[in-house]
Protein backbone atom coordinates (compact mmCIF):
# COMPACT_ATOMS: atom_id res chain seq x y z
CA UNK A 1 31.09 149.45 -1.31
CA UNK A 2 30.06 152.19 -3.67
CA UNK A 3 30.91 155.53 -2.07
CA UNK A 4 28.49 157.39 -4.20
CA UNK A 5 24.32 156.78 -4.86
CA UNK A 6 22.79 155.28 -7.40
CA UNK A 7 21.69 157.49 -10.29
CA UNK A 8 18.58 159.24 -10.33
CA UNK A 9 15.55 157.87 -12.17
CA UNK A 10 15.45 158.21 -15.95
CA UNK A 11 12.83 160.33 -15.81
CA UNK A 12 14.15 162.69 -13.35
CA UNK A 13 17.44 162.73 -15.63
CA UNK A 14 14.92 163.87 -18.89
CA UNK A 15 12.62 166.00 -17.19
CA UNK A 16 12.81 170.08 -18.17
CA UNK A 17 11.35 172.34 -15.60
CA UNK A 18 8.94 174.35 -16.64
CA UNK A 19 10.43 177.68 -18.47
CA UNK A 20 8.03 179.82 -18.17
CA UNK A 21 7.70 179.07 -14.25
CA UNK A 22 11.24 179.73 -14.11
CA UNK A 23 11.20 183.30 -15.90
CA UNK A 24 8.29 183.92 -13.48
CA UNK A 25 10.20 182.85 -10.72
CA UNK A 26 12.74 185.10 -11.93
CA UNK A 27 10.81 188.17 -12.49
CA UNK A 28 8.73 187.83 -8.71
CA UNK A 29 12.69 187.34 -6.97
CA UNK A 30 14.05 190.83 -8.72
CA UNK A 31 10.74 192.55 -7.91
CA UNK A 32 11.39 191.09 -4.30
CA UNK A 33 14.84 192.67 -4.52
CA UNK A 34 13.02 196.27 -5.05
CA UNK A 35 13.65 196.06 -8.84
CA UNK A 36 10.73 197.84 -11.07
CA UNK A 37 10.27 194.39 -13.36
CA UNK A 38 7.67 194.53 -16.05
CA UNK A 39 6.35 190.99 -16.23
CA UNK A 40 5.05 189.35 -19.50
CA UNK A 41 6.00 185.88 -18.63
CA UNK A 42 2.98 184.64 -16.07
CA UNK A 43 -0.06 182.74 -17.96
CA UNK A 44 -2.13 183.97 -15.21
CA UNK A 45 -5.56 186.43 -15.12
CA UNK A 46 -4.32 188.99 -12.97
CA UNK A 47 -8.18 189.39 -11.51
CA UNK A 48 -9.14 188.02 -8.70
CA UNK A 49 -11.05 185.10 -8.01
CA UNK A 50 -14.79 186.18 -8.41
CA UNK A 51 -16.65 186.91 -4.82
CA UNK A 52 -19.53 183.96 -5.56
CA UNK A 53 -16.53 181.42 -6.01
CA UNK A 54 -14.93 182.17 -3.29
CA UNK A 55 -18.11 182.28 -0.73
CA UNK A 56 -19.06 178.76 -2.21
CA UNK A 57 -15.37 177.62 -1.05
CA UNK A 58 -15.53 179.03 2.09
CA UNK A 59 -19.33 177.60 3.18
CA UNK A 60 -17.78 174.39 2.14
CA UNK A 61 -15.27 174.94 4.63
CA UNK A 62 -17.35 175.56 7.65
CA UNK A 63 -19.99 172.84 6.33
CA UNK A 64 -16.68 170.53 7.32
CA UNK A 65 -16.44 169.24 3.48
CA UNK A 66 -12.48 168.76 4.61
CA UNK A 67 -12.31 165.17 3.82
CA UNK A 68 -11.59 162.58 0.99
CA UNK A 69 -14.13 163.12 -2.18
CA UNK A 70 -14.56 160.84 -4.60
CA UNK A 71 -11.48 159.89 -6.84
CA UNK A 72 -13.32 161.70 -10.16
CA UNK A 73 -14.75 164.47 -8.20
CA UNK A 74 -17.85 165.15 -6.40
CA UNK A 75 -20.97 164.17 -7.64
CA UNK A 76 -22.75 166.99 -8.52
CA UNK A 77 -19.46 168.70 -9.94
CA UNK A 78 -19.36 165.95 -11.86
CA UNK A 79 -22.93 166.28 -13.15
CA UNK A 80 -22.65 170.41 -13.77
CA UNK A 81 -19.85 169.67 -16.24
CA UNK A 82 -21.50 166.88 -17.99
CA UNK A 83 -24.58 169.68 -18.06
CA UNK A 84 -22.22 172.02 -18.77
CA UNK A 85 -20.96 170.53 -22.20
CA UNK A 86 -24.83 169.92 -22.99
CA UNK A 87 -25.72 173.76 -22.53
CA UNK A 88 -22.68 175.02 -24.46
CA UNK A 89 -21.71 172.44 -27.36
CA UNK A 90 -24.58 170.42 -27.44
CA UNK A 91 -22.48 167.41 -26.87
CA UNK A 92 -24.66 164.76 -24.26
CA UNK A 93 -22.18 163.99 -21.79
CA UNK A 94 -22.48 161.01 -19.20
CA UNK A 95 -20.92 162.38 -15.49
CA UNK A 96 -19.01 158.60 -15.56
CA UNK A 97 -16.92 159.94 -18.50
CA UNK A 98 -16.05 163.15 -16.32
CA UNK A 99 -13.10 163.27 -14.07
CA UNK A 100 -11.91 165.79 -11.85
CA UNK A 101 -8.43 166.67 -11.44
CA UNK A 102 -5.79 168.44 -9.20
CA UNK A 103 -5.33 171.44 -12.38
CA UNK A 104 -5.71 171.50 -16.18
CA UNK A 105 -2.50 170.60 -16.36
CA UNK A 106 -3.15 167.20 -14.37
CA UNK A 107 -5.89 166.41 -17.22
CA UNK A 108 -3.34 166.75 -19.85
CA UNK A 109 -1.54 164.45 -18.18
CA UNK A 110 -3.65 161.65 -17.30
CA UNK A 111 -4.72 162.25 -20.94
CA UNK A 112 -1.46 161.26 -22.37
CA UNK A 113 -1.01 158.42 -19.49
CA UNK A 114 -4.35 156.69 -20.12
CA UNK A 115 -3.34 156.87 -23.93
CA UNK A 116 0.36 156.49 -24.59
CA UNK A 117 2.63 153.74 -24.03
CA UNK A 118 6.25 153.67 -23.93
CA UNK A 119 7.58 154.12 -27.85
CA UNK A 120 4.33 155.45 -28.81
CA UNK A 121 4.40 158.90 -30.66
CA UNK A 122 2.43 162.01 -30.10
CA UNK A 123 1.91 164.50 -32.58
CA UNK A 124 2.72 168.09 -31.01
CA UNK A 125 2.23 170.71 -33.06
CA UNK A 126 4.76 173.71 -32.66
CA UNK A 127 4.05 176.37 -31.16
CA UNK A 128 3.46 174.19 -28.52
CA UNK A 129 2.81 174.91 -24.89
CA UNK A 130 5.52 173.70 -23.02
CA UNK A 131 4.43 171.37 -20.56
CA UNK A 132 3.03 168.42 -23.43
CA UNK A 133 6.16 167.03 -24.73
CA UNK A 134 7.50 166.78 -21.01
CA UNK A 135 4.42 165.01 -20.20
CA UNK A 136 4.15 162.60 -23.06
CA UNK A 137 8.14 161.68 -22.13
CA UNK A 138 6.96 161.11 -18.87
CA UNK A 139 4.57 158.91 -20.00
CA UNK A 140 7.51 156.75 -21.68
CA UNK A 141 6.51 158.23 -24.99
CA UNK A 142 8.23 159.77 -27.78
CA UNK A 143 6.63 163.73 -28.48
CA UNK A 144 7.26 164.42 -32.05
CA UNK A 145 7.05 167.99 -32.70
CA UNK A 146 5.84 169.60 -36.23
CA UNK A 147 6.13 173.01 -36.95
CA UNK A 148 3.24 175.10 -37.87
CA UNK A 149 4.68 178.49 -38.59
CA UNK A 150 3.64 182.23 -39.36
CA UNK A 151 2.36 181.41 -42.95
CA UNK A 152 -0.46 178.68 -41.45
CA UNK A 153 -0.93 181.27 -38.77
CA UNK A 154 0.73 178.96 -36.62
CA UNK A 155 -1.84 176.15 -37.41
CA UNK A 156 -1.22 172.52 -38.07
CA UNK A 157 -2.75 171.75 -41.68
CA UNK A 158 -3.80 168.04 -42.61
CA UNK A 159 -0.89 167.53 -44.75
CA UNK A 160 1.42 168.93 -41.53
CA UNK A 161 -0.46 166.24 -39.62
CA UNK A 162 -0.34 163.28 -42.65
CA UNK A 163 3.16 163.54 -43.54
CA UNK A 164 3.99 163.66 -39.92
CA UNK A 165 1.75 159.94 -38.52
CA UNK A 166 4.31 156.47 -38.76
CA UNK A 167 2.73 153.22 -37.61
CA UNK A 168 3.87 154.34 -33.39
CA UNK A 169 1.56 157.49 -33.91
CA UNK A 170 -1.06 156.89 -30.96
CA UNK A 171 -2.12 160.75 -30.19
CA UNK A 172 -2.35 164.02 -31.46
CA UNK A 173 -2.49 166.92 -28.76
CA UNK A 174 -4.26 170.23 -30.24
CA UNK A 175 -4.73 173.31 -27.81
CA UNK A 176 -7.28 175.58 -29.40
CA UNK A 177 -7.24 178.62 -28.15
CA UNK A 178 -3.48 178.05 -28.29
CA UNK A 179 -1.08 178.75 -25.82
CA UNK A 180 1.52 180.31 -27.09
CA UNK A 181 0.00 182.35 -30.06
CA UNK A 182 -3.52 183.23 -29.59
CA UNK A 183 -4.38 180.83 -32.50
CA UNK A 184 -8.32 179.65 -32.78
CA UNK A 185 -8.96 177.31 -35.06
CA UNK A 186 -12.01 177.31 -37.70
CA UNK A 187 -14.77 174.70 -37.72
CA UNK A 188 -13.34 173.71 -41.22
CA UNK A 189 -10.08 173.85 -40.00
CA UNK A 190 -10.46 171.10 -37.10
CA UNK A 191 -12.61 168.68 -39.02
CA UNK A 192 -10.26 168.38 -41.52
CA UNK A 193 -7.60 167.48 -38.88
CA UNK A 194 -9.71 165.18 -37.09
CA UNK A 195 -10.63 163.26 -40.47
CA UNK A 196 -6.95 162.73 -40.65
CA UNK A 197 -6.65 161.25 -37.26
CA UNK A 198 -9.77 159.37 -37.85
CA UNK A 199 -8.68 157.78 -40.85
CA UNK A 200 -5.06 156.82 -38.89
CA UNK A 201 -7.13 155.78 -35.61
CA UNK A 202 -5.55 157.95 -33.76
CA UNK A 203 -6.67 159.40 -29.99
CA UNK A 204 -7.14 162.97 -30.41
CA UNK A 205 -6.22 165.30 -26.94
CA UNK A 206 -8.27 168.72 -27.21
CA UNK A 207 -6.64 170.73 -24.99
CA UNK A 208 -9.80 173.87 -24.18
CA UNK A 209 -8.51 175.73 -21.11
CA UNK A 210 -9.22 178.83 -23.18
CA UNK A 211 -12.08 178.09 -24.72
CA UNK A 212 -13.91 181.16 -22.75
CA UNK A 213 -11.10 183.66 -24.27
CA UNK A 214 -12.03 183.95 -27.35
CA UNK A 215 -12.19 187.76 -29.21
CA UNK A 216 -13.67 189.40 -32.43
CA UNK A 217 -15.37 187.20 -34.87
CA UNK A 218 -13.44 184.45 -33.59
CA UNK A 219 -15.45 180.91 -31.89
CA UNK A 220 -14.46 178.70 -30.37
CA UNK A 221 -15.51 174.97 -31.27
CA UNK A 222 -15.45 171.51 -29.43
CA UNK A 223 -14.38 168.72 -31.80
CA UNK A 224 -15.62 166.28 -29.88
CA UNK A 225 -19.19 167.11 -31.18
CA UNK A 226 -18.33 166.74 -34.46
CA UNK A 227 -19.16 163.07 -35.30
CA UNK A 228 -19.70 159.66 -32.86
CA UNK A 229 -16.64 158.80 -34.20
CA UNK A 230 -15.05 161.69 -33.03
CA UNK A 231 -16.49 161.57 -29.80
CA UNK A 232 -15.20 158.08 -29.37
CA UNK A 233 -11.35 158.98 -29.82
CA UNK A 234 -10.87 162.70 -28.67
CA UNK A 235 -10.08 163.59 -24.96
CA UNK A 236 -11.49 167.08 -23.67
CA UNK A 237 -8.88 168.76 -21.17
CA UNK A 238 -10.67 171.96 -19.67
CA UNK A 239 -10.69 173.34 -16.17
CA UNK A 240 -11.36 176.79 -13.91
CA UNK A 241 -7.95 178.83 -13.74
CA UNK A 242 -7.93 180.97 -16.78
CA UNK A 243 -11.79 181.60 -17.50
CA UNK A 244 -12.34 182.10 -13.45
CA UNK A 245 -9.20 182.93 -12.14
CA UNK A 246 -8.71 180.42 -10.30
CA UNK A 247 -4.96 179.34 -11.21
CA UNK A 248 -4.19 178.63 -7.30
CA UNK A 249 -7.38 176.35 -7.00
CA UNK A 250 -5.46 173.58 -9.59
CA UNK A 251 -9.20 172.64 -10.69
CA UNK A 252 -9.07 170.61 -13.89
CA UNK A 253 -11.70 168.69 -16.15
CA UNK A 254 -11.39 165.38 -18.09
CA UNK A 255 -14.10 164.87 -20.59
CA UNK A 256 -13.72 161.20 -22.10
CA UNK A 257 -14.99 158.52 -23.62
CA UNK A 258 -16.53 156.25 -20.95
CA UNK A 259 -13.86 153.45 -20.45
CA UNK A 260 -10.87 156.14 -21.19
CA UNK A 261 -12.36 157.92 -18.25
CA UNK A 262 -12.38 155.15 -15.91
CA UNK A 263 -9.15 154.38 -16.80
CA UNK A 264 -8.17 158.42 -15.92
CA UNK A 265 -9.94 157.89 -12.32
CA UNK A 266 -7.92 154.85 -11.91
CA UNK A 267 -4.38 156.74 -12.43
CA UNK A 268 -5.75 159.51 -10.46
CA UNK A 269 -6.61 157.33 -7.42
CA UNK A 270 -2.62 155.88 -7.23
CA UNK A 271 -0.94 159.55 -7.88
CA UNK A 272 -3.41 162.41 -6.42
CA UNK A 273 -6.50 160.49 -4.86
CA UNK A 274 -9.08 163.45 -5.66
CA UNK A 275 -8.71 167.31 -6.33
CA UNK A 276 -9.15 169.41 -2.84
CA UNK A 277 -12.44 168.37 -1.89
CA UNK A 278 -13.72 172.16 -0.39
CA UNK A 279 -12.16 173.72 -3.68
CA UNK A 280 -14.44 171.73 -5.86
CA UNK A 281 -17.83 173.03 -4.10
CA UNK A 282 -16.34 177.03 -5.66
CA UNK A 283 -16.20 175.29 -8.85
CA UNK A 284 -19.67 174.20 -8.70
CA UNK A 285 -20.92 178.10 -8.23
CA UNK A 286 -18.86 178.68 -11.18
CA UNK A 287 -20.97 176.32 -13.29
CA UNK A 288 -24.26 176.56 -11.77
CA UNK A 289 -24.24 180.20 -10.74
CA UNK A 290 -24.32 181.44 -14.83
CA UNK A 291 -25.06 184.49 -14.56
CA UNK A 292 -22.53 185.22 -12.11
CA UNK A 293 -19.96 183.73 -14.10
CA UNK A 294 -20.73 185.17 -17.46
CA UNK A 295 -20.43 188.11 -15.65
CA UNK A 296 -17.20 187.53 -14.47
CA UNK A 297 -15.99 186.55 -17.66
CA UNK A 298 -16.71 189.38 -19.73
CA UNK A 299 -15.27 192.12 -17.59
CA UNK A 300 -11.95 189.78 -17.83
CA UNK A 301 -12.82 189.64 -21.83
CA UNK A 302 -13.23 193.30 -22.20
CA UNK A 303 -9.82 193.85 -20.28
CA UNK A 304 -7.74 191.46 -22.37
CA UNK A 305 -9.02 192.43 -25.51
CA UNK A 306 -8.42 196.03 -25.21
CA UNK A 307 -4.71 195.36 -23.68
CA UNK A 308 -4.37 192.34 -26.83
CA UNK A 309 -5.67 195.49 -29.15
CA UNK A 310 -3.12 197.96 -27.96
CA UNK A 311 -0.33 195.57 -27.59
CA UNK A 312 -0.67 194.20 -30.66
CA UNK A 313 -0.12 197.73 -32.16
CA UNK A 314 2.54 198.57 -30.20
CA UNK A 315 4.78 195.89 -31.17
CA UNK A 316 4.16 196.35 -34.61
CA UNK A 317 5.16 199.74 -34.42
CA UNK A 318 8.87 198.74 -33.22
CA UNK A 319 11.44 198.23 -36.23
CA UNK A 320 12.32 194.27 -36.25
CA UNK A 321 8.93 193.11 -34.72
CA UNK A 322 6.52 191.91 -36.86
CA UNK A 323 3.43 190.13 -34.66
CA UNK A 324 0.24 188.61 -35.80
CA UNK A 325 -3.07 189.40 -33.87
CA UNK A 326 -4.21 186.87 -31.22
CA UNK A 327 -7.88 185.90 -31.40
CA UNK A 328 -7.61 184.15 -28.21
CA UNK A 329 -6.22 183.18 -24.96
CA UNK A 330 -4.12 185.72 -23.30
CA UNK A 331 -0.75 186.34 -25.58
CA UNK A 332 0.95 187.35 -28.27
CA UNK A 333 3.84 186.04 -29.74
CA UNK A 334 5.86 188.23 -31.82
CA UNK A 335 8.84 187.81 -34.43
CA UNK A 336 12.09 189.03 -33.03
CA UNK A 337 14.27 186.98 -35.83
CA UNK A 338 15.32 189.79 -37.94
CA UNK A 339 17.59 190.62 -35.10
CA UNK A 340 19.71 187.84 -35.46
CA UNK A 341 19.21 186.54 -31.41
CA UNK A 342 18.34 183.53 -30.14
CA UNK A 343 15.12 184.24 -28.42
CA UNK A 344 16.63 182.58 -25.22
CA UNK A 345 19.84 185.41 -25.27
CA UNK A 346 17.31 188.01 -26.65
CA UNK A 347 15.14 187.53 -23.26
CA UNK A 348 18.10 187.36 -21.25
CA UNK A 349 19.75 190.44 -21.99
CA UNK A 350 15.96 191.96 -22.17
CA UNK A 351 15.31 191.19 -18.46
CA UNK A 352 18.83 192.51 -17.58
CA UNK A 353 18.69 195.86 -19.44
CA UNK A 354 14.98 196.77 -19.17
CA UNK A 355 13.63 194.34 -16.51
CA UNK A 356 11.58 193.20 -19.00
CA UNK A 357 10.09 189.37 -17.99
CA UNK A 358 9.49 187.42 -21.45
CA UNK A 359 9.59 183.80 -22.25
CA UNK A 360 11.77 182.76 -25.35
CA UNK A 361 9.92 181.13 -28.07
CA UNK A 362 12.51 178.07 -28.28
CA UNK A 363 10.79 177.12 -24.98
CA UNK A 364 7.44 176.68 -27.31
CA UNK A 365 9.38 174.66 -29.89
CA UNK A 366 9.34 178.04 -32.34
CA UNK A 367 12.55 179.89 -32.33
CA UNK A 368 12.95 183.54 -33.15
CA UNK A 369 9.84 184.71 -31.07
CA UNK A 370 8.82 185.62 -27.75
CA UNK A 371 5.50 185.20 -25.66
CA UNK A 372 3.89 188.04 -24.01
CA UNK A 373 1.23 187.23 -21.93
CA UNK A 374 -1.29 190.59 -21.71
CA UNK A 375 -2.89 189.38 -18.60
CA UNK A 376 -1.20 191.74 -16.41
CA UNK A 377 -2.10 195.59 -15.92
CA UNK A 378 -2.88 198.25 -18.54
CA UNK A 379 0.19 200.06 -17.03
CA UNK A 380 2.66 197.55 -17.35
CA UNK A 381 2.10 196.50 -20.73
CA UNK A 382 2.52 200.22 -21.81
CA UNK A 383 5.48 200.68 -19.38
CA UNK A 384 6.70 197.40 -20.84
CA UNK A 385 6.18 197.49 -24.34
CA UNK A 386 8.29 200.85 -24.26
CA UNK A 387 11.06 199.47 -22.84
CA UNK A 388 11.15 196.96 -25.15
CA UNK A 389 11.27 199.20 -27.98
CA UNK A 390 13.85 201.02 -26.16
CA UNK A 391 15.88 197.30 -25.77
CA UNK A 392 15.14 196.57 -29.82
CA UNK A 393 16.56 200.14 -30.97
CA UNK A 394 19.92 199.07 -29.11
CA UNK A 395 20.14 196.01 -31.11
């Protein structure tokens, strides 16, 4: 008899946890420990969930909506996204080819699972938010990574994207606003990249959680509207937490062609069943109370960009740093390579000697940056940025 247990799964074996949970986690356990911890690392509003939201939620509650929903959500949630896409992108969207999930996240999952078999490739462009090549893995898929650096603006050009497709190339994941660098892409930009992955027949995963955070002259624009063709082949991953603060909700939207959709509920019914039923009668105020929620959204808009604004200067004023300006999302990602750290040791020692919380750009695929996520107070980003400085003149 073997005295010791089998081995764990493969995919258990491969998995990475999530780093910038983990410098999160890190951050919230020294603050427990009374330490005064500036933290950059969360990509979370640090607003509240608005009022009207939460009422909707909690009439749910007492109206006893407690019990199984449908796999793909509830009706009319269902119906006020499909509107929802209508009203803002003109794009006519059946509720069939909406699904509910438990979290943006969740989308971009099923996404990659309804899509990608194992040895299939997906294209992730680099800076990439670190959750997609752990999810295409888990899907038995192979995540090929391709840089797109400072000098693209840390956008994937169609020759990035041509020289990068080989006959396994099944999907190409684009997150516009982006997640780590604030990157929105141009209307010229994206249709050039989705006439590449036209022409190669590839399914195209449009990853939109920030679509609401955009700033400046900066718009943000749905490629899925931009042909039939297109809207045969891309994937729309969207949800509540960062427009609506609503991160502890785990709320996420699937916007698919028809039979890709159905194929999405299916998954979701054998892993999750539905999204918490009461939770998705809040997200219904959010879409059909708009008033309310445009609201909402620009007093969070107005806060971020004046924090993006001043931390943006502030880092360029610190010898070493060079950043570039976000025009969306919640982040920054600066340049820390003239120091001659690895990010990951950089935001080590940086969290030991300032209590500074940052997450190393090799977690994005990008080394020799950091993220610093400006959705946190107007006092700790000034607190924080100055001990950074402080940490950079030691270097």
């Amino acid at each position: 008899m073997h005295s010791d247990p089998p081995p764990l799964s493969l995919w258990a074996r491969n998995i990475s946890p999530s780093p910038t949970l983990a410098v999160d986690a890190k951050a919230k356990a020294l603050k427990a420990a009374g330490e005064d911890v500036c933290g950059f690392a969360a990509g979370e509003p640090d607003f509240d969930t608005p009022d009207f939201i939460k009422e909707a939620c909690i009439a749910a509650l007492r109206a006893g909506k407690t019990k199984y929903a449908p796999t793909p959500g509830i009706a009319e949630l269902r119906e006020a996204v499909a509107e929802r896409y209508g009203a803002d992108y003109g794009l006519k969207v059946a509720p069939g080819q909406v699904v509910v999930s438990p979290g943006g996240k969740f989308s971009c999952y099923l996404a990659i699972l309804a899509t990608c078999s194992p040895g299939d490739e997906a294209i992730i462009p680099a800076p990439f938010w670190v959750s997609y090549p752990e999810m295409v893995k888990l899907a038995g898929a192979v995540p090929k990574q391709v840089l797109a650096g400072e000098a693209t603006g840390f956008k994937l050009t169609p020759a990035l994207l041509e020289a990068a497709i080989t006959p396994k190339t099944r999907l190409l994941i684009l997150n516009s606003p982006s997640n780590p660098t604030g990157a929105v892409y141009t209307r010229p930009e994206l249709e050039a990249i989705v006439a590449v992955a036209l022409r190669h027949n590839l399914y195209l995963l449009s990853d939109e959680i920030y679509e609401y955070l955009v700033y400046g002259d900066a718009k943000h624009h749905c490629p899925a509207t931009f042909s039939k063709e297109a809207e045969a082949r891309i994937l729309v991953a969207s949800g509540f937490s960062k427009p609506f603060a609503m991160t502890g909700w785990r709320l996420g939207t699937l916007v698919a062609p028809a039979p890709i959709a159905k194929a999405c509920a299916e998954l979701q019914s054998q892993i999750s069943s539905n999204a918490t039923t009461f939770a998705q009668y809040g997200a219904l105020a959010a879409l059909r109370e708009r008033e309310k929620a445009r609201t909402a959204i620009a007093l969070m808009l107005a806060a971020f960009d004046r924090r993006r604004r001043f931390l943006h200067t502030e880092l360029n004023k610190i010898p070493g740093v060079s950043c570039l300006l976000a025009q969306g999302a919640f982040y920054l990602f600066p340049s820390i390579a003239k120091f001659g750290l690895g990010s990951q040791e950089f935001c080590t020692r940086l969290l030991e000697k300032e209590k500074v919380a940052a997450v190393p750009g090799s977690a994005f695929g990008a080394e020799g940056f950091l993220r610093l996520s400006y959705a946190t107070s107007d006092e700790v980003i000034a607190k924080g940025v100055a001990r950074l400085a402080n940490f950079c003149r030691t270097l």
